[in-house]
C-alpha atoms as a PDB file:
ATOM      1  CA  UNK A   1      -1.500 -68.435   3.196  1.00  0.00           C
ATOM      2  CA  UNK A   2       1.083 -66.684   1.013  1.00  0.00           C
ATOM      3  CA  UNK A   3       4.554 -64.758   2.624  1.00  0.00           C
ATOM      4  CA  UNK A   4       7.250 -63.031   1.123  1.00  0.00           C
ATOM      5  CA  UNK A   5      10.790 -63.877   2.156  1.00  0.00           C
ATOM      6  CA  UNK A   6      13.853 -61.405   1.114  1.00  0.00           C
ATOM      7  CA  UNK A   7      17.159 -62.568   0.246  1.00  0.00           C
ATOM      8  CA  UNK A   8      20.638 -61.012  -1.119  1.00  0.00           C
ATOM      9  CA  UNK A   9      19.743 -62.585  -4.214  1.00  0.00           C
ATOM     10  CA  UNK A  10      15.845 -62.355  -4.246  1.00  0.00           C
ATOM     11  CA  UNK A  11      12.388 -62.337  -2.875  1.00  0.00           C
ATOM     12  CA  UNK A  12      10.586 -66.162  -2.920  1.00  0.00           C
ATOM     13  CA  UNK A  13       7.005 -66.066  -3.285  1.00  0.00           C
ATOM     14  CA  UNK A  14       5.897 -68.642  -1.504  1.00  0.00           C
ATOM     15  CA  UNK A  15       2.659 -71.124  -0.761  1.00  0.00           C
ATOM     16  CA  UNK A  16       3.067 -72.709   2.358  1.00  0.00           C
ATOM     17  CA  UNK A  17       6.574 -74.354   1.358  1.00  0.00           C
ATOM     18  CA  UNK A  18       5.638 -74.155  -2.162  1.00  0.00           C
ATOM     19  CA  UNK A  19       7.575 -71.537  -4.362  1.00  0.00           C
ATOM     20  CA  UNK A  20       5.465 -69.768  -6.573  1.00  0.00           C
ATOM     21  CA  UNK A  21       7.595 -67.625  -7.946  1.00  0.00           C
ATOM     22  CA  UNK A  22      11.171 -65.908  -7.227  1.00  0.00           C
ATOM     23  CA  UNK A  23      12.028 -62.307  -8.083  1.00  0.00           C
ATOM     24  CA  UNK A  24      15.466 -61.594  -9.010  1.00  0.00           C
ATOM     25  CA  UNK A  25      15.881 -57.993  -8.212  1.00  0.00           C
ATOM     26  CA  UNK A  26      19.620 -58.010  -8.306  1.00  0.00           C
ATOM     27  CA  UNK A  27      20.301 -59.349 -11.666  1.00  0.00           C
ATOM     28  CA  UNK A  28      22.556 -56.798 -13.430  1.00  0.00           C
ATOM     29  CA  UNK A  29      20.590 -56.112 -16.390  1.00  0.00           C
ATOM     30  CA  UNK A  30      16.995 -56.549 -15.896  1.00  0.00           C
ATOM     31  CA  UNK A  31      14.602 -58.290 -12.939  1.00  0.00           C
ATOM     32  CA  UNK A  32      12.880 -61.183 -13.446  1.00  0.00           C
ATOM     33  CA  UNK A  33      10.760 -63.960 -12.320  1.00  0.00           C
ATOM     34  CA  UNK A  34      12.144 -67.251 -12.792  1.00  0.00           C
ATOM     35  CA  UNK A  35      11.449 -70.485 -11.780  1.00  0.00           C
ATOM     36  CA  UNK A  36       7.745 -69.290 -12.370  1.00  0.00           C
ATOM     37  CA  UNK A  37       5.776 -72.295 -11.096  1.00  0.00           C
ATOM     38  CA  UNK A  38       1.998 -73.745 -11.062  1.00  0.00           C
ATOM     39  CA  UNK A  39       0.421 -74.920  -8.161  1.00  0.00           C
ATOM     40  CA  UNK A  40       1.730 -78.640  -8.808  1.00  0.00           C
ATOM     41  CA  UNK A  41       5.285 -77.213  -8.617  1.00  0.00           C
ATOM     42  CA  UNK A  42       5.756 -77.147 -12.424  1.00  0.00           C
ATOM     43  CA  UNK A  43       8.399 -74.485 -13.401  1.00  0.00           C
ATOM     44  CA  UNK A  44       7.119 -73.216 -16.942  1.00  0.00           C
ATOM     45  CA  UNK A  45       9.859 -70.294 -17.120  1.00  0.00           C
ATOM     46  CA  UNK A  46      13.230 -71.056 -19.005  1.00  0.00           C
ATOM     47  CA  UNK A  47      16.025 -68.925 -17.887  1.00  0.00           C
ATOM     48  CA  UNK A  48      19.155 -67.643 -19.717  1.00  0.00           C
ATOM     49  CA  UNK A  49      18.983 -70.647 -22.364  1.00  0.00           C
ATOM     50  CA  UNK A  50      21.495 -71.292 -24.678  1.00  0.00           C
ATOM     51  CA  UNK A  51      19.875 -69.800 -27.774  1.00  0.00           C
ATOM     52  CA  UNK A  52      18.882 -66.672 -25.977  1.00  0.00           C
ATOM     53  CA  UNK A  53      21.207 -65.841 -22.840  1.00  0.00           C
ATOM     54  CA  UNK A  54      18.843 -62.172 -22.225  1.00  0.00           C
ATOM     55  CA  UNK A  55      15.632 -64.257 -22.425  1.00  0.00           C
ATOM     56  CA  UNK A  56      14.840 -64.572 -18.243  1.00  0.00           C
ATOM     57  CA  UNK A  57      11.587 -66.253 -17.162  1.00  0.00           C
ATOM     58  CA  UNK A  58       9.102 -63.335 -16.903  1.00  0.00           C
ATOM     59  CA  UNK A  59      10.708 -60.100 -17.300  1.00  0.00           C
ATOM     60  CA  UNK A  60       9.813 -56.560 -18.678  1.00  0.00           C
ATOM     61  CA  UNK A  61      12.167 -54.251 -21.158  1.00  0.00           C
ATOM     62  CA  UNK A  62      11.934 -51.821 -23.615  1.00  0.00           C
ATOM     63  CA  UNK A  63      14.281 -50.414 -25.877  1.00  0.00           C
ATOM     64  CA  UNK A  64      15.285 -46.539 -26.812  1.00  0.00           C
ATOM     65  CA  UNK A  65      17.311 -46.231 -29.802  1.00  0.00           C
ATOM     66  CA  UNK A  66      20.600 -45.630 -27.634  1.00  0.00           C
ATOM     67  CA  UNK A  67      20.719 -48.008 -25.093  1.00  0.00           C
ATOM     68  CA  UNK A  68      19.490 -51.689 -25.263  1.00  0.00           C
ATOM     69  CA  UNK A  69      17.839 -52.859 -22.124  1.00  0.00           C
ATOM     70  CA  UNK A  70      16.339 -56.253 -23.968  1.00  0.00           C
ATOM     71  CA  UNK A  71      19.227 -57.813 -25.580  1.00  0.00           C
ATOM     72  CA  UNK A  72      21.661 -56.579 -22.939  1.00  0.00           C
ATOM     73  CA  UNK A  73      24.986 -55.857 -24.852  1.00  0.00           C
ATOM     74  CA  UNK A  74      24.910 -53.154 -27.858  1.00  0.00           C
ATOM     75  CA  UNK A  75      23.521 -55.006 -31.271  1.00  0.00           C
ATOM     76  CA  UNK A  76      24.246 -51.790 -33.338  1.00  0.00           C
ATOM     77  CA  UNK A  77      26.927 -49.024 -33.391  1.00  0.00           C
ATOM     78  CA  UNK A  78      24.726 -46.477 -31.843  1.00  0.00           C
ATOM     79  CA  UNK A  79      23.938 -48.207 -28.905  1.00  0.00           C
ATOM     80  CA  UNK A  80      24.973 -49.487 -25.305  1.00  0.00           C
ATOM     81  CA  UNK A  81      23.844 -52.037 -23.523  1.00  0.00           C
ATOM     82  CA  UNK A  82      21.433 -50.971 -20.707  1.00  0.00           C
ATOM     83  CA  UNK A  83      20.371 -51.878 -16.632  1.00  0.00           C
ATOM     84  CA  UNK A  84      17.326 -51.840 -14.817  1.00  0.00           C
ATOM     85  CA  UNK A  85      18.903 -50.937 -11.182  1.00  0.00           C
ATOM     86  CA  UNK A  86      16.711 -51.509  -8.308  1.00  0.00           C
ATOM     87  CA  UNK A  87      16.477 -48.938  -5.782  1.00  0.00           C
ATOM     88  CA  UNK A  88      14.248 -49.656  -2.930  1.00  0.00           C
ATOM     89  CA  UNK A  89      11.439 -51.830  -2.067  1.00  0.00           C
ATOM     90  CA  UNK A  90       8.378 -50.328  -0.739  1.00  0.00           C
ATOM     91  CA  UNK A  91       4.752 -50.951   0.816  1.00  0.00           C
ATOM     92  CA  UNK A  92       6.123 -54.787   1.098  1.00  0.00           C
ATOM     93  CA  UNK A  93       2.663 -57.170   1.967  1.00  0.00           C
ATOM     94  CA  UNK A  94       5.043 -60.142   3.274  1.00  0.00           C
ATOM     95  CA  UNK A  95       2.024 -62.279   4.356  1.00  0.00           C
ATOM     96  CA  UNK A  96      -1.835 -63.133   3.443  1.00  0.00           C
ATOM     97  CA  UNK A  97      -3.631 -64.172   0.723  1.00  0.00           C
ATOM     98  CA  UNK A  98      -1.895 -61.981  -1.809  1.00  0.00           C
ATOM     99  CA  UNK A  99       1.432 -60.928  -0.794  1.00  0.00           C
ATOM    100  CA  UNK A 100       3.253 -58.237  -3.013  1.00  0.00           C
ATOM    101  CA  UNK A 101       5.752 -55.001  -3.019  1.00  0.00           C
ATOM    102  CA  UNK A 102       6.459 -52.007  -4.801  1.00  0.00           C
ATOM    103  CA  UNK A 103       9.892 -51.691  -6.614  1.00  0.00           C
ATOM    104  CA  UNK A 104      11.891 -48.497  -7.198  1.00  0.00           C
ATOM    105  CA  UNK A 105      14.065 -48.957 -10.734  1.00  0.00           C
ATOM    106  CA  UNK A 106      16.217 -46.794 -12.490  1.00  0.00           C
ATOM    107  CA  UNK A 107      16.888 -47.736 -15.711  1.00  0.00           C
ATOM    108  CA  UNK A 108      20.332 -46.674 -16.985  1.00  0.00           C
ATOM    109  CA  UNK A 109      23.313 -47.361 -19.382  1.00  0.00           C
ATOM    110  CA  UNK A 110      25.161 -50.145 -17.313  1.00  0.00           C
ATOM    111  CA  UNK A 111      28.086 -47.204 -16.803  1.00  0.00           C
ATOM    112  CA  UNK A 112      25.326 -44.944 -15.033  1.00  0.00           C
ATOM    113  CA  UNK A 113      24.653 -42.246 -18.034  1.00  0.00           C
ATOM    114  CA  UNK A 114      22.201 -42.305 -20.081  1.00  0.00           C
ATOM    115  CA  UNK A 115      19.364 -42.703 -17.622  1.00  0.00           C
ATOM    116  CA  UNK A 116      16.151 -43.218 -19.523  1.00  0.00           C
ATOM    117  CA  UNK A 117      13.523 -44.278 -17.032  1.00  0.00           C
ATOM    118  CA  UNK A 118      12.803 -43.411 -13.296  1.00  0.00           C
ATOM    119  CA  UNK A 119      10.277 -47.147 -12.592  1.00  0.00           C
ATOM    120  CA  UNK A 120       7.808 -47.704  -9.720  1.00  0.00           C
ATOM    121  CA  UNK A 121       6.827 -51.335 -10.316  1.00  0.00           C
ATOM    122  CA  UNK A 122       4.040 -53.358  -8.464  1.00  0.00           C
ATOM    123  CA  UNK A 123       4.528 -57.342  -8.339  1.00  0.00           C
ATOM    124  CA  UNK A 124       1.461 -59.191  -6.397  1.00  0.00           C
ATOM    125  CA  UNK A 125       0.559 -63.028  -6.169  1.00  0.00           C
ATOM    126  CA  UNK A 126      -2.169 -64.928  -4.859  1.00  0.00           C
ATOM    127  CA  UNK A 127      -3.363 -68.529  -5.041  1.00  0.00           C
ATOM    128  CA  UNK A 128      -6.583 -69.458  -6.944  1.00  0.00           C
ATOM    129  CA  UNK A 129      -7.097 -72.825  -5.725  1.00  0.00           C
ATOM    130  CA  UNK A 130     -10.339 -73.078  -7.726  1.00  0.00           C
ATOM    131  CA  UNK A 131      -8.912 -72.381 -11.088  1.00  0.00           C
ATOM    132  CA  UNK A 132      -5.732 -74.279  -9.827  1.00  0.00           C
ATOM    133  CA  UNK A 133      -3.384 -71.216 -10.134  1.00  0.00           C
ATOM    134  CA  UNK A 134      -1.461 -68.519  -9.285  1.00  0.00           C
ATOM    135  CA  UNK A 135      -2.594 -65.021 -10.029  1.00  0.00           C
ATOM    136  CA  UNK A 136       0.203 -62.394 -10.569  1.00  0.00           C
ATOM    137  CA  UNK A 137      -0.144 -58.868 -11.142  1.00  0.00           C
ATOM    138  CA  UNK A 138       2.866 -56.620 -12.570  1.00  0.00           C
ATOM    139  CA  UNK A 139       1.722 -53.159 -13.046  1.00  0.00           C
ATOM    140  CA  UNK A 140       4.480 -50.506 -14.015  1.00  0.00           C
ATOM    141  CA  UNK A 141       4.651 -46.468 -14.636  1.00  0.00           C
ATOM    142  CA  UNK A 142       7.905 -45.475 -16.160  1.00  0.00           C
ATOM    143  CA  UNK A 143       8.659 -41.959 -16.163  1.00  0.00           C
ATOM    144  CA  UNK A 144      11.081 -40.602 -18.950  1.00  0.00           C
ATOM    145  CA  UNK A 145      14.314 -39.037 -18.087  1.00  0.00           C
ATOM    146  CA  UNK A 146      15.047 -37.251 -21.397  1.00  0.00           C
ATOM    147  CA  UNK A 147      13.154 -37.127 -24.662  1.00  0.00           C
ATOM    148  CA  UNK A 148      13.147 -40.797 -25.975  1.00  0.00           C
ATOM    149  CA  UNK A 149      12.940 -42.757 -29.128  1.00  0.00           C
ATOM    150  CA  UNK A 150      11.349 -46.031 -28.118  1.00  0.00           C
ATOM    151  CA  UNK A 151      12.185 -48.719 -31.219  1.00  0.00           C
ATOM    152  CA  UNK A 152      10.863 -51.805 -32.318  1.00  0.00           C
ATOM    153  CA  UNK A 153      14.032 -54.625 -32.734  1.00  0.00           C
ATOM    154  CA  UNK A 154      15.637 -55.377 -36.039  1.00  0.00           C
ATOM    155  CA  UNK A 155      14.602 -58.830 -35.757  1.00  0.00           C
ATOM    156  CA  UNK A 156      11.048 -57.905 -35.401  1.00  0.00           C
ATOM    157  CA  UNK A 157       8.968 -59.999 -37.381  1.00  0.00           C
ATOM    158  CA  UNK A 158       7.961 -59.447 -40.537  1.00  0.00           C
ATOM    159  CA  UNK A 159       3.853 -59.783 -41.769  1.00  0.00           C
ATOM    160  CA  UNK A 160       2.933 -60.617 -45.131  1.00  0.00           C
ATOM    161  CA  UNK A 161       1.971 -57.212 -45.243  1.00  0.00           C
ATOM    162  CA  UNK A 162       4.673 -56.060 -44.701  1.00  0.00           C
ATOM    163  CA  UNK A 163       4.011 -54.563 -41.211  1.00  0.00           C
ATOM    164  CA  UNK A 164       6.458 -55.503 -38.607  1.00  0.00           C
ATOM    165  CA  UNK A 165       5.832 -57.008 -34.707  1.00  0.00           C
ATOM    166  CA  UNK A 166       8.324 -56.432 -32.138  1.00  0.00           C
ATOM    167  CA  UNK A 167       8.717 -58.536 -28.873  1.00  0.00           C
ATOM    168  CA  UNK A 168       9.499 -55.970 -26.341  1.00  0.00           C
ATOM    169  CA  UNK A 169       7.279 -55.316 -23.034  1.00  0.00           C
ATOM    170  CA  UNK A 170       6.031 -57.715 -20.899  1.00  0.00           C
ATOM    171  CA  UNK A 171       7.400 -60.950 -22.212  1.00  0.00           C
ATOM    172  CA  UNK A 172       7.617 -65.196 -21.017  1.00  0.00           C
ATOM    173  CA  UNK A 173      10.512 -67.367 -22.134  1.00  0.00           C
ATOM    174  CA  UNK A 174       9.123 -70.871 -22.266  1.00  0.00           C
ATOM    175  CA  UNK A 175      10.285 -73.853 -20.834  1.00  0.00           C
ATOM    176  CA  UNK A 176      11.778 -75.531 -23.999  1.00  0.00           C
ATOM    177  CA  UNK A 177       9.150 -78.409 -23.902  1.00  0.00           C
ATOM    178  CA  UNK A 178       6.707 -75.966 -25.084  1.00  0.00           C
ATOM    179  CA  UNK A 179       8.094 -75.612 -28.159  1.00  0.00           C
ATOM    180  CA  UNK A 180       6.155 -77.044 -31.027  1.00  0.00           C
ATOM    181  CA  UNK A 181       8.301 -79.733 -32.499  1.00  0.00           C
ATOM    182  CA  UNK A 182       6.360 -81.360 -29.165  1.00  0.00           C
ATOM    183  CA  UNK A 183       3.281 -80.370 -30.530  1.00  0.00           C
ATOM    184  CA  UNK A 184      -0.465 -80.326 -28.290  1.00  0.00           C
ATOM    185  CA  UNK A 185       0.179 -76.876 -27.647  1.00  0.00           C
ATOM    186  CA  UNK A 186      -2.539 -74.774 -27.568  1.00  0.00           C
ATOM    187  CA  UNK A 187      -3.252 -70.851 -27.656  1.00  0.00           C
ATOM    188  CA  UNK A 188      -5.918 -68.880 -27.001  1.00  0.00           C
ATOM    189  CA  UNK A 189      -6.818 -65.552 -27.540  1.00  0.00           C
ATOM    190  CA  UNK A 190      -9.859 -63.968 -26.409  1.00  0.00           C
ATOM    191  CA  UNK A 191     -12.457 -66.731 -26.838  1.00  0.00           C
ATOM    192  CA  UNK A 192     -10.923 -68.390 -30.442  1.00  0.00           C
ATOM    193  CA  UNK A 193      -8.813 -71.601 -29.944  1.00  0.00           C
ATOM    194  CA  UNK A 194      -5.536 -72.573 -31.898  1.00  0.00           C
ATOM    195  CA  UNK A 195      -3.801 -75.734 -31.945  1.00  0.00           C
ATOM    196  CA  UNK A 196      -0.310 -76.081 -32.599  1.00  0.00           C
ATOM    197  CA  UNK A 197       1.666 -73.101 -34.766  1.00  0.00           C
ATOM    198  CA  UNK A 198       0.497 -69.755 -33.616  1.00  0.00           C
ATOM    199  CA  UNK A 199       2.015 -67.174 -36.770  1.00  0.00           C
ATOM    200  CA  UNK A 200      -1.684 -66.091 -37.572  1.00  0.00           C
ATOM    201  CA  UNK A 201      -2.357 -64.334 -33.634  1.00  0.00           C
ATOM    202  CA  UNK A 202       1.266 -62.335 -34.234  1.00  0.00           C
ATOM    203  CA  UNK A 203       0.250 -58.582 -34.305  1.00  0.00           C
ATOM    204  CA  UNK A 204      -3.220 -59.129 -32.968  1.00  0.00           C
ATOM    205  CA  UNK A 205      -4.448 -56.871 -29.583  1.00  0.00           C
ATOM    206  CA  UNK A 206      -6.155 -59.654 -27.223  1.00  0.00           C
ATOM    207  CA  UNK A 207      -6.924 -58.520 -24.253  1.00  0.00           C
ATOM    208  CA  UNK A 208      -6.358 -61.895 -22.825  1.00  0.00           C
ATOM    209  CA  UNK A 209      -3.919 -64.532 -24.665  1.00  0.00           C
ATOM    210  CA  UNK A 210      -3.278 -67.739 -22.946  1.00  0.00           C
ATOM    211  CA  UNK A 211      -0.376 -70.410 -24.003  1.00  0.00           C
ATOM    212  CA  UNK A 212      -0.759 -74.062 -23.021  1.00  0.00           C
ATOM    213  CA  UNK A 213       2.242 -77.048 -23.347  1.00  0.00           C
ATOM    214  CA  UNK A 214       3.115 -80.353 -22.544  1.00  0.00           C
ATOM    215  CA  UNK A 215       5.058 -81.360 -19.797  1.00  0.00           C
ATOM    216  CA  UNK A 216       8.565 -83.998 -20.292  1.00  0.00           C
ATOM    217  CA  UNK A 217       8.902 -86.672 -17.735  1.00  0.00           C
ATOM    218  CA  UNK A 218       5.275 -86.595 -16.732  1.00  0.00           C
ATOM    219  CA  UNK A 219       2.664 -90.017 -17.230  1.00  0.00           C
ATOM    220  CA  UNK A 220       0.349 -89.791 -18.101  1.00  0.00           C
ATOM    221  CA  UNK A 221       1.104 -86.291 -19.918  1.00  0.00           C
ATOM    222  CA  UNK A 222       0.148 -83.612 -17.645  1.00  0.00           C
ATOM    223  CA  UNK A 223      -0.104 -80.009 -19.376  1.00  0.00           C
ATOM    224  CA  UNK A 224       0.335 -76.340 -17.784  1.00  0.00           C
ATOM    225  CA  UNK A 225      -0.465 -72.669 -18.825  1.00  0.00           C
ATOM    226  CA  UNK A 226       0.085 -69.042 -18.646  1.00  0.00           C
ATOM    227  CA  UNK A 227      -2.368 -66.349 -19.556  1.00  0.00           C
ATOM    228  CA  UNK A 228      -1.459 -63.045 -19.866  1.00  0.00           C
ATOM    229  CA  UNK A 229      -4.579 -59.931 -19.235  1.00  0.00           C
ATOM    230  CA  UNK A 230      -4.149 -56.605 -20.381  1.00  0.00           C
ATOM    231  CA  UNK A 231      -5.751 -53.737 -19.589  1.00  0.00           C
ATOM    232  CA  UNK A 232      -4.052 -51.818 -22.517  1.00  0.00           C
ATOM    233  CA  UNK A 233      -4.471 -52.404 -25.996  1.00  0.00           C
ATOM    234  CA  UNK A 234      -0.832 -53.921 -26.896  1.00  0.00           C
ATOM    235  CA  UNK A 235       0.090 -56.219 -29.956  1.00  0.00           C
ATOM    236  CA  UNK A 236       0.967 -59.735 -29.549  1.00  0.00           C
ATOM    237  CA  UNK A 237       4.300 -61.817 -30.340  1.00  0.00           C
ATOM    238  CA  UNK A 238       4.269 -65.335 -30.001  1.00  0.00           C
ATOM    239  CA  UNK A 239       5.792 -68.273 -31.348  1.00  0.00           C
ATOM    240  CA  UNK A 240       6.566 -71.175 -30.790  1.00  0.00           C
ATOM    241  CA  UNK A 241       8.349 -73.135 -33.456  1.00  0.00           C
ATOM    242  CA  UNK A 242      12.012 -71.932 -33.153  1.00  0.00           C
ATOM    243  CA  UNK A 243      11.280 -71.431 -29.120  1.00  0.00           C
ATOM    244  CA  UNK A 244       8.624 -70.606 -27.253  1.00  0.00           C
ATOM    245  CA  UNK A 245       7.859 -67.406 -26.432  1.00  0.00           C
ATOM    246  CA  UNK A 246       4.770 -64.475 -25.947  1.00  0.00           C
ATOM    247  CA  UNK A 247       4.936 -60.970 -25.225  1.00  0.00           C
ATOM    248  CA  UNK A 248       2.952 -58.063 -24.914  1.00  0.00           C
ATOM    249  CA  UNK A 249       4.189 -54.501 -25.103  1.00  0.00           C
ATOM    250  CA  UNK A 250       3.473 -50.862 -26.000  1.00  0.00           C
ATOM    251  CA  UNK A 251       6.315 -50.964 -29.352  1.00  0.00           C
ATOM    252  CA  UNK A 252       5.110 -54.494 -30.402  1.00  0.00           C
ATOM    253  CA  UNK A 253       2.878 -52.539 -32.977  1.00  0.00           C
ATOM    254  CA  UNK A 254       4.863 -49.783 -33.732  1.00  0.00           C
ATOM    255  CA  UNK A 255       7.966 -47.147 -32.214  1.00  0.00           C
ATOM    256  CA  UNK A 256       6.924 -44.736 -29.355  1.00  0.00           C
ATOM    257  CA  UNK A 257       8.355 -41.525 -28.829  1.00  0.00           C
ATOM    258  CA  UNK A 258       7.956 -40.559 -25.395  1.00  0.00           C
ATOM    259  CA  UNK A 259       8.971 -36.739 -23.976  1.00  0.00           C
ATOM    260  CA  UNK A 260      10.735 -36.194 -20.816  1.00  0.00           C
ATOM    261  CA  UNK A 261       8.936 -36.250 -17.974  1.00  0.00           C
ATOM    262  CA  UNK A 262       5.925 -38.353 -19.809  1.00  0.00           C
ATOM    263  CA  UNK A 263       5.114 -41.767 -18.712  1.00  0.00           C
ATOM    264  CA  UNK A 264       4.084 -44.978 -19.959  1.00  0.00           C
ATOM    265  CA  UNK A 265       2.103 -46.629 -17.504  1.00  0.00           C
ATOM    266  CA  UNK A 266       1.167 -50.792 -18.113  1.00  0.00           C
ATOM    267  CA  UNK A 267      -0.857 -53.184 -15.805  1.00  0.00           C
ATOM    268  CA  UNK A 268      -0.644 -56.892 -16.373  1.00  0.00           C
ATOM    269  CA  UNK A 269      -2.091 -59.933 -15.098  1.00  0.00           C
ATOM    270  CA  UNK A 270      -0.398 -63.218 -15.240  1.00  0.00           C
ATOM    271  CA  UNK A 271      -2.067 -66.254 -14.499  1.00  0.00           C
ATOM    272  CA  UNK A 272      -0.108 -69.909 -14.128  1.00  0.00           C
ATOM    273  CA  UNK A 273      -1.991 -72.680 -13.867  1.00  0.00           C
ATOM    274  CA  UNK A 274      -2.290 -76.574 -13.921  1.00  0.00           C
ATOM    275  CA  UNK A 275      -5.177 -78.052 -16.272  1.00  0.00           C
END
């Protein structure tokens, strides 16, 4: 049996006594989910680390060409940085076999002008004990506020061909054992297998990608997962040489300009799991 329980600081998704998950909803720049954890109790979600301080477990930005709700502090001139401010929770399911709640955002520069993006987002988890995991959904419309200019990072990386992949959307900072110095990772996408160094899946549109590690401390080695299931038809970033990390997201592939009152509307679901 799953349940819900609300703090000041969060909402605890929780198995029994086991914590699946826990939403931040008041951090001051953008929600998250972090410690994200299997079944076994394995957190695979790094939060603020020291390379990356913006980088929070399982979170979801995008980024207009005046206000940076990713990197949270301005990069360029032009910009400011940017805050997803919750509003409301609604149609809460605080206990069953998938609890979940509906989220009311507005996403804003962090002095309140600039509002870009009026958000109703859906966060759901049950427990799988068959495929020893927990399913997630995180579904999201986001309704413009003014025309907007939706760009890809300047640190996007760069093909051979020249053709650039962003890593903004839905995205999953890595516990740092994941990286690949520790090698035996593995990454799917689709049905095709990859072992260790993923470069050659950056930019393509799975509709399922799925990113297996190692875990420290454990002996024998025991090994954990996330997949990530799109019903869209977004590009993928992932690495996992410098740090590991995947996203998904409509301006992976390219920039999106979006007209007031138009909406981009994404459904997700996130799957962590013990092998």
């Amino acid at each position: 049996m799953m349940t819900l329980t609300f703090s000041d600081s969060g909402v605890s998704f929780l198995l029994d006594q086991t914590v699946a998950g826990f939403y931040r909803h008041t951090d001051a720049f953008k929600p998250h989910i972090h410690p994200l954890r299997t079944p076994l109790g394995h957190c695979v979600t790094a939060c603020s680390p020291h390379d990356h301080k913006h980088h929070k477990g399982l979170m979801y930005a995008l980024r207009p060409e005046d206000v940076n709700f990713w990197e949270e502090f301005a990069t360029v001139p032009a910009e400011v940085a940017g805050s997803q401010r919750h509003l409301d929770f609604r149609e809460v399911v605080s206990r069953g076999e998938q609890v979940s709640f509906t989220e009311l955002l507005r996403w804003e520069a962090l002095d309140g002008t600039l509002q870009s993006f009026d958000e109703t987002r859906t966060i759901s988890c049950r427990h799988d004990p068959a495929a020893r995991a927990f399913v997630w959904t995180w579904t999201t419309k986001l309704t413009a506020l003014r025309d907007l200019h939706l760009i890809q990072s300047q640190w996007s990386s760069l093909l051979p061909d020249g053709k650039k992949v962003n890593y903004h959307g839905l995205g999953l900072r890595f516990r740092r054992d994941f990286g690949g110095l520790t090698r035996n990772n593995e990454l799917r996408t689709d049905d095709v297998v990859f072992k260790d160094r993923f470069p050659q899946q950056m930019g393509s549109r799975p509709k399922s990608v799925t990113f297996i590690g190692s875990l420290d401390e454990t002996w024998p080695v025991e090994r954990a997962g996330v997949s990530f299931h799109q019903t869209q038809e977004n590009a993928l970033y992932v690495q996992d040489d410098v740090f590991p990390f995947m996203s998904l997201g409509p301006t992976n592939d390219a920039p999106l300009i979006l007209a007031k009152g138009n909406a981009i509307e994404e459904s997700y679901t996130v799957t962590v799991f013990d092998v």
